[in-house]
N, C-alpha and C. Protein backbone atom coordinates (compact mmCIF):
# COMPACT_ATOMS: atom_id res chain seq x y z
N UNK A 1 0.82 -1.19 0.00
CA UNK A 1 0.00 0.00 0.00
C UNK A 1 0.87 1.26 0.00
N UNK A 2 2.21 1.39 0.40
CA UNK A 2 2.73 2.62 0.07
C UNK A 2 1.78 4.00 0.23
N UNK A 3 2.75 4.87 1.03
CA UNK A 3 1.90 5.90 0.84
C UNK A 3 1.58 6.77 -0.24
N UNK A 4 0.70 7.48 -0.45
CA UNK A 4 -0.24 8.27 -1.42
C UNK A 4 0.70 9.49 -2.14
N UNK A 5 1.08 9.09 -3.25
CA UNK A 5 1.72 10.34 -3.65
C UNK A 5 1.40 11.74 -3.71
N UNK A 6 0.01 11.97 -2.98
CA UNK A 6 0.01 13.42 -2.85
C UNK A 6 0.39 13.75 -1.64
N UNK A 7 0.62 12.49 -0.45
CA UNK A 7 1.25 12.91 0.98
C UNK A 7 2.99 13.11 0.65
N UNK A 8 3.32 12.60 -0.51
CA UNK A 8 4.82 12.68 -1.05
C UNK A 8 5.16 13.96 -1.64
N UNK A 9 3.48 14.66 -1.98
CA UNK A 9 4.19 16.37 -2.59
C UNK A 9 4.18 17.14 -1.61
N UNK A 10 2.84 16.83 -0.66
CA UNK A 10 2.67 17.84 0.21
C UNK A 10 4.65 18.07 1.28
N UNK A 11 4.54 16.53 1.47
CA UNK A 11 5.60 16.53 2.22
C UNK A 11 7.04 17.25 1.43
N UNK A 12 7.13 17.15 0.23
CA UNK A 12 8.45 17.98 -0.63
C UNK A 12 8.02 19.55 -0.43
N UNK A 13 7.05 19.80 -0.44
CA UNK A 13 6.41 21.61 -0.34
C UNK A 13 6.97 21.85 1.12
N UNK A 14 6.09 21.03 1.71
CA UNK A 14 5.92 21.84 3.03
C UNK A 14 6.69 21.28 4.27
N UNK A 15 6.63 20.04 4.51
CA UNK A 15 7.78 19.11 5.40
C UNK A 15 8.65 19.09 5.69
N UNK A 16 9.78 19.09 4.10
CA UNK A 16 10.70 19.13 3.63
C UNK A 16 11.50 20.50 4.52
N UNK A 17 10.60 21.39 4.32
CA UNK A 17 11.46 22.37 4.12
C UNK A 17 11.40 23.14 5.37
N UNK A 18 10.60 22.53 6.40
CA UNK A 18 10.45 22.54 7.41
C UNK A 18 11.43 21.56 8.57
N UNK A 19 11.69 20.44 7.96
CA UNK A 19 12.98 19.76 8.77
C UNK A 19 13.72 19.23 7.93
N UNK A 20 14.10 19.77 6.90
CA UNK A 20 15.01 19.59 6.29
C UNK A 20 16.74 20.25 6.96
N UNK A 21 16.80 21.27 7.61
CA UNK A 21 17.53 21.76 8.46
C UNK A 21 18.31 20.81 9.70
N UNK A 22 17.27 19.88 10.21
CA UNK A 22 17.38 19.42 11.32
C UNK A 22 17.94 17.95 11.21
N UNK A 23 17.04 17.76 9.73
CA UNK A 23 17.15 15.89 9.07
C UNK A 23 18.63 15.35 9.41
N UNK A 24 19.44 16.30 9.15
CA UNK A 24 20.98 15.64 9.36
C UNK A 24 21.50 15.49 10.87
N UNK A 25 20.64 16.33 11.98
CA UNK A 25 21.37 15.82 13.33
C UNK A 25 20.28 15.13 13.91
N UNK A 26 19.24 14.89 13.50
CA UNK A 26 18.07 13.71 14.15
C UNK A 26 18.38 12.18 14.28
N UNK A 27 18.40 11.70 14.94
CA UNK A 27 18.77 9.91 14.86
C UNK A 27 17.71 9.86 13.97
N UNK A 28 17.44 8.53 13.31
CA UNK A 28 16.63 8.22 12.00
C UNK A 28 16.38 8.95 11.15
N UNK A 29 17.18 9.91 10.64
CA UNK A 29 17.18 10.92 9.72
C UNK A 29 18.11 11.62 9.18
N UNK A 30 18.55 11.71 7.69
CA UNK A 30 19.47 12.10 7.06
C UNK A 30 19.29 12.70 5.95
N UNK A 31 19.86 13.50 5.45
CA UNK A 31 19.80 14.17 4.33
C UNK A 31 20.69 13.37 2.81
N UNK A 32 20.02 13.07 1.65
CA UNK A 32 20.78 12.47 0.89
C UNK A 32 20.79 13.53 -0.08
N UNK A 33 22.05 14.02 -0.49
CA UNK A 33 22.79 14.98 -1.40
C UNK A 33 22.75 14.37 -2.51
N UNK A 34 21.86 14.28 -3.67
CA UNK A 34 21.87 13.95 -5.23
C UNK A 34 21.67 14.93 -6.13
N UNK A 35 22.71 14.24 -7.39
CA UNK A 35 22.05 15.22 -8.67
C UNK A 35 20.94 14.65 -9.63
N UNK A 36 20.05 15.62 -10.27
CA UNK A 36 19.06 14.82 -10.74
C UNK A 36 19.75 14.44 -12.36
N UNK A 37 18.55 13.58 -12.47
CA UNK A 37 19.27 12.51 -13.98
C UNK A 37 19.29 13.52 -14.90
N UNK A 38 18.33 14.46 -15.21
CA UNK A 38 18.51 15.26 -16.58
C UNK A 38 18.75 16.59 -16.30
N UNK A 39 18.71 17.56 -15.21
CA UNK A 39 19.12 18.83 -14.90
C UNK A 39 20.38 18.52 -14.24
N UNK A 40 20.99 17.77 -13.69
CA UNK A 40 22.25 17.61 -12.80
C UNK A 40 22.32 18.56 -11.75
N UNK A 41 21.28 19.27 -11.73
CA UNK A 41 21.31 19.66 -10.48
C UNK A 41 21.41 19.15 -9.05
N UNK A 42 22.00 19.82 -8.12
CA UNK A 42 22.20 18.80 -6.50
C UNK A 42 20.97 19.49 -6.53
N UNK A 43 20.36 18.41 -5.38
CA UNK A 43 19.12 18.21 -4.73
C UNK A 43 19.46 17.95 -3.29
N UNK A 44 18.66 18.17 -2.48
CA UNK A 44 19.08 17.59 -0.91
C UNK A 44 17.68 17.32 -0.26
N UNK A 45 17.42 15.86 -0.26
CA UNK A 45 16.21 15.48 0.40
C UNK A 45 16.09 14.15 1.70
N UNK A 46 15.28 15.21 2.54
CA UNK A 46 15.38 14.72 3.77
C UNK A 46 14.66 13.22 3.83
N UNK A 47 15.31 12.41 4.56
CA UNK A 47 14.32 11.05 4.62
C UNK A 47 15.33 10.29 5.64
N UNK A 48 14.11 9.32 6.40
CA UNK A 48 14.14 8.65 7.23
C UNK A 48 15.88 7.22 6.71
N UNK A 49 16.85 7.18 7.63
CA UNK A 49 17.61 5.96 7.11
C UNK A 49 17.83 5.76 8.18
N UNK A 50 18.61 4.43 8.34
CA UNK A 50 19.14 3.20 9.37
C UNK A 50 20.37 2.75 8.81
N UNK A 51 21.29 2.84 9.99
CA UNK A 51 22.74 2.47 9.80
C UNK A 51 22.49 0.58 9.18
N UNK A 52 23.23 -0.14 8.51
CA UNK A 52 23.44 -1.03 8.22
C UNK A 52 24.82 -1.78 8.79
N UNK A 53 25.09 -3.21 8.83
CA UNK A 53 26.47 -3.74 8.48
C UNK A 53 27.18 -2.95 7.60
N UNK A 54 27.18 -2.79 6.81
CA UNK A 54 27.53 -2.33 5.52
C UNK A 54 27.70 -0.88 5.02
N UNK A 55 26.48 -0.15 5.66
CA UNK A 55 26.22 1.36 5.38
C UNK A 55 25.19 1.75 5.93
N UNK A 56 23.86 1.86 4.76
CA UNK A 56 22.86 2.70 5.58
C UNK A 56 21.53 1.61 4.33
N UNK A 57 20.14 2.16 4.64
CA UNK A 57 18.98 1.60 4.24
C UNK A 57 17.97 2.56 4.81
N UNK A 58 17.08 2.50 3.74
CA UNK A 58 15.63 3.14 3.66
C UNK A 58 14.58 3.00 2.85
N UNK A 59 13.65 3.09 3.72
CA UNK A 59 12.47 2.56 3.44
C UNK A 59 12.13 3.28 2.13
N UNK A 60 11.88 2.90 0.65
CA UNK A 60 10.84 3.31 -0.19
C UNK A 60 9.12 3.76 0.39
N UNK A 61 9.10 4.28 1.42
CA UNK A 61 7.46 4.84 1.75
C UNK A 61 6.68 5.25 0.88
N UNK A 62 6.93 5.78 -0.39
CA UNK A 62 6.06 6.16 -1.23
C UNK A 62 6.56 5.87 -2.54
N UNK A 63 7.57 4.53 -2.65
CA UNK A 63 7.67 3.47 -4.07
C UNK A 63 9.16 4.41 -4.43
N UNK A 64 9.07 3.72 -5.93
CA UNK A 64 10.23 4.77 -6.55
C UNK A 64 10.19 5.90 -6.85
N UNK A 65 10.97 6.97 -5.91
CA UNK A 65 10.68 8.54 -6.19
C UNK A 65 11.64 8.84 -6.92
N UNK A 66 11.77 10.25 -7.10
CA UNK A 66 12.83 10.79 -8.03
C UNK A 66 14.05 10.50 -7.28
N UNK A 67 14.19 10.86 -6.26
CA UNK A 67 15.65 11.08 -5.08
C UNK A 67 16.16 9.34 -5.49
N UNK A 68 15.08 8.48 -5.37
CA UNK A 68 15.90 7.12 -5.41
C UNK A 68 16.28 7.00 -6.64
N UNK A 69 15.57 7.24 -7.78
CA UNK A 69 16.04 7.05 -9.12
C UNK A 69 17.49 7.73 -9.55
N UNK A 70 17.39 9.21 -9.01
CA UNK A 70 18.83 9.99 -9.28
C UNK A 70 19.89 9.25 -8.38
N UNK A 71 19.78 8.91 -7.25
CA UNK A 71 20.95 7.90 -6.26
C UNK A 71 21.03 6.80 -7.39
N UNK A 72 20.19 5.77 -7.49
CA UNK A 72 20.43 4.42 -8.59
C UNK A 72 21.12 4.80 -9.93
N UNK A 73 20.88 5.97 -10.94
CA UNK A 73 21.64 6.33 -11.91
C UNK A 73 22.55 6.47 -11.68
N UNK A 74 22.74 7.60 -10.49
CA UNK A 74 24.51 8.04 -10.41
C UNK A 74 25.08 6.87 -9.75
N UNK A 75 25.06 5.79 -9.73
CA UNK A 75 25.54 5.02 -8.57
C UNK A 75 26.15 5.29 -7.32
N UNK A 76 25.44 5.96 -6.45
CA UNK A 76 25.81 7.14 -5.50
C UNK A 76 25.32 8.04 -4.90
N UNK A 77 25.47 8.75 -3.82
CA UNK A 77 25.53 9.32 -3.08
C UNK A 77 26.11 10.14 -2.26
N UNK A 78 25.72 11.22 -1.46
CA UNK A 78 26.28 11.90 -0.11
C UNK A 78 25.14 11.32 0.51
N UNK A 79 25.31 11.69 2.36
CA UNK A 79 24.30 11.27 2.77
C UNK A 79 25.20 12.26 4.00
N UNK A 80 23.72 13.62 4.13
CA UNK A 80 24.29 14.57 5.90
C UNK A 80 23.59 13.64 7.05
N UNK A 81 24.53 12.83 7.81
CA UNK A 81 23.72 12.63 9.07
C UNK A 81 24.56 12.42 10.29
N UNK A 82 23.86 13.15 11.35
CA UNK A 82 24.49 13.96 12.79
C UNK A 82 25.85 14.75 12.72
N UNK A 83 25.73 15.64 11.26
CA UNK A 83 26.43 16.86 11.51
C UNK A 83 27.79 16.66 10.38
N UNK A 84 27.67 14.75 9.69
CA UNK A 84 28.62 14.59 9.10
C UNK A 84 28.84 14.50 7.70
N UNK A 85 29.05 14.27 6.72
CA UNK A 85 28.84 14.26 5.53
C UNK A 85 29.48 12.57 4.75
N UNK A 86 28.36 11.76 4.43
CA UNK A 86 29.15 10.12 4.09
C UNK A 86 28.98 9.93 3.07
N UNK A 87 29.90 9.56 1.85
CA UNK A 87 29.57 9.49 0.64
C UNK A 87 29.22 7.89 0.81
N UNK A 88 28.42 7.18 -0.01
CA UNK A 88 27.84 6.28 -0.40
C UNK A 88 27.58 5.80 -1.76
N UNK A 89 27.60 4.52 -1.54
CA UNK A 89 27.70 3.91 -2.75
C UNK A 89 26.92 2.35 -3.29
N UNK A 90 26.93 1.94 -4.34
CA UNK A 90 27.21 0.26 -4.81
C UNK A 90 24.82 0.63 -4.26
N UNK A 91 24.38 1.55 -4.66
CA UNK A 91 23.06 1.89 -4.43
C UNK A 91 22.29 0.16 -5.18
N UNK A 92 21.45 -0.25 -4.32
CA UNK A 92 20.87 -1.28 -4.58
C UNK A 92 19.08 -1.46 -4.04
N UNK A 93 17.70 -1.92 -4.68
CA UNK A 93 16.82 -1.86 -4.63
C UNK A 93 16.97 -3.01 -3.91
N UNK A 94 16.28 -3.63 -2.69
CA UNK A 94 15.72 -4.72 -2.22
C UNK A 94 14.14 -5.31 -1.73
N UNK A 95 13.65 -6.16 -2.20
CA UNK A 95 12.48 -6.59 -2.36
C UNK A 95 12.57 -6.97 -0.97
N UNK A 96 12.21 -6.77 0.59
CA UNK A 96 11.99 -7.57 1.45
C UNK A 96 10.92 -7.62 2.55
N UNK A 97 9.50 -8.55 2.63
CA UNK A 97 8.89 -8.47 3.23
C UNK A 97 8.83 -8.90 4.72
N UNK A 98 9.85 -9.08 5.04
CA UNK A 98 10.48 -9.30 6.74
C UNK A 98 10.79 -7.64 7.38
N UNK A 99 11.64 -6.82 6.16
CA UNK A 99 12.34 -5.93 6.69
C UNK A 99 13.16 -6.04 7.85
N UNK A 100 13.50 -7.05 7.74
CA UNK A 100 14.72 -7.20 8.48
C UNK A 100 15.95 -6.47 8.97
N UNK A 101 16.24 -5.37 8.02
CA UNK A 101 16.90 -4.15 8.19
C UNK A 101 16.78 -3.00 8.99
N UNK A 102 15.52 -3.04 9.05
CA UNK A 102 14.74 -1.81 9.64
C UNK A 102 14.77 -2.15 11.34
N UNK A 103 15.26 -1.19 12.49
CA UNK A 103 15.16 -1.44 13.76
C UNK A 103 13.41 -1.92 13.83
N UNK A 104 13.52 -2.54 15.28
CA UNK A 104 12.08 -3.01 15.19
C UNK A 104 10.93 -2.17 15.36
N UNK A 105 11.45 -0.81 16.11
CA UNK A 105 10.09 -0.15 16.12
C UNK A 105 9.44 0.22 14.33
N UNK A 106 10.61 0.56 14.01
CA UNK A 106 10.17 1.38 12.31
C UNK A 106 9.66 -0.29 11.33
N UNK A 107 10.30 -1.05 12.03
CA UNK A 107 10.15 -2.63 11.07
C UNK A 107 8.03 -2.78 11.11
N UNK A 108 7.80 -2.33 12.33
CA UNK A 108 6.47 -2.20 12.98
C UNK A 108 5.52 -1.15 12.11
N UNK A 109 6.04 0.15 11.92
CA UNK A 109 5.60 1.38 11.45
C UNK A 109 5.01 0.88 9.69
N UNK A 110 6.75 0.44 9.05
CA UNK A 110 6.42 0.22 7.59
C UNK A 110 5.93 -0.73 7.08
N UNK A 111 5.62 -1.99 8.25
CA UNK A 111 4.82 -3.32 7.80
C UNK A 111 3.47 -2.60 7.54
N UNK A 112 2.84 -1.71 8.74
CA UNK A 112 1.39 -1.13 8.93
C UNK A 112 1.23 -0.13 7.83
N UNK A 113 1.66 0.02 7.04
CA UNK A 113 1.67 0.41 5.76
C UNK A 113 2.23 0.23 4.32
N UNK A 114 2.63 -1.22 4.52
CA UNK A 114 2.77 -2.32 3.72
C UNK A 114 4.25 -1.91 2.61
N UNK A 115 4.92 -1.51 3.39
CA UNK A 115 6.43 -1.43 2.56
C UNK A 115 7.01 -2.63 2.53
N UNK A 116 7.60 -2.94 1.25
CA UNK A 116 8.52 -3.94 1.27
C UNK A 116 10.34 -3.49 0.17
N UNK A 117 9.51 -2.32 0.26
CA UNK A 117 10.89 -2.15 -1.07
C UNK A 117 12.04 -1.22 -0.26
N UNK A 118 13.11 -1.50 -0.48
CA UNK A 118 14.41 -0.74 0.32
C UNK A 118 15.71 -0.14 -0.65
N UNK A 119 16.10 0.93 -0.12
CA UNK A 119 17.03 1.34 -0.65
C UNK A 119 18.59 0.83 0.12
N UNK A 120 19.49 0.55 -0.24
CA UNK A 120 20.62 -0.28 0.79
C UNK A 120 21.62 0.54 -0.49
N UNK A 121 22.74 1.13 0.93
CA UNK A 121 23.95 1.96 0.27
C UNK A 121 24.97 1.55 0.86
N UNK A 122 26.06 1.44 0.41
CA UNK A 122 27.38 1.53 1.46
C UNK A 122 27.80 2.45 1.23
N UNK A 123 28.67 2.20 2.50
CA UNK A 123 29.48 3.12 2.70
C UNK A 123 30.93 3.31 1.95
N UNK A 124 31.61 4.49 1.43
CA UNK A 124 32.37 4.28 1.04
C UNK A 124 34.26 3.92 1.57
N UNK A 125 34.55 2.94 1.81
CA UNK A 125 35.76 3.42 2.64
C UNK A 125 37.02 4.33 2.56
N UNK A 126 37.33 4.66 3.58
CA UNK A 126 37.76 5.95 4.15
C UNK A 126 39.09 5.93 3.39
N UNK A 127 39.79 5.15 2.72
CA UNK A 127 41.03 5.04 1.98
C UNK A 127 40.59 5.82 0.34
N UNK A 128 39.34 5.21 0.16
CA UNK A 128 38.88 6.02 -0.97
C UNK A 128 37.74 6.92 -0.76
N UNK A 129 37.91 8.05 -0.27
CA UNK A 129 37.67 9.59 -0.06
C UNK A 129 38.27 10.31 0.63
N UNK A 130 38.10 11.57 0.19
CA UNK A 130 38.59 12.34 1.41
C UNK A 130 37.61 13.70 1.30
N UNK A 131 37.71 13.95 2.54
CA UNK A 131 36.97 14.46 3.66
C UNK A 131 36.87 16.08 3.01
């Protein structure tokens, strides 16, 4: 069931831009720094993620949006969260109806609104970037 893509504009108008400021020092919340596929413009949109083994993951809540499509093209990412800046990478779609990824309260939240699709990034290591 995914949520309603008009709760996905309201939230880019008005949400967005309302904790978009904050998205990067909130626990469960980060800012992902993309350019879009045909303007290349950077974009910076706030959304809910979870540290991984590996890197980080987030919930598709409202299916494939633009932000995930421009991360999957560029193979990549920034990602602002608690004040830091993480480039990311190796961007991958996962089909999973356990959500197993997701801590258990949010595993709770996105079952009750029937998510199964995930975004999963790594991280890039620290030998290849710099700061």
């Amino acid at each position: 069931m995914v949520l309603p893509r008009r709760l996905a504009r309201f939230n880019r108008v008005v949400t967005n831009r309302v904790t978009g400021p904050l998205a990067g020092r909130l626990p469960g919340f980060g800012v992902i720094i993309h350019r879009g596929r045909r303007s290349g413009r950077e974009y910076r949109t706030p959304i809910n993620i979870f540290r991984t083994s590996d890197g980080y993951v987030a919930a598709l809540t409202y299916g494939m949006t633009d932000w995930a499509r421009n991360v999957l093209a560029a193979g990549g990412c920034d990602l602002e969260i608690r004040g830091r800046r993480v480039p990311l990478t190796a961007p991958r779609l996962v089909h999973d109806p356990t959500r197993r990824d997701m801590p258990p309260v949010v595993r709770q939240l996105v079952s009750m609104i029937g998510v199964t699709e995930f975004l999963h990034l790594r991280t890039v290591p620290r030998t290849q970037h710099v700061d």
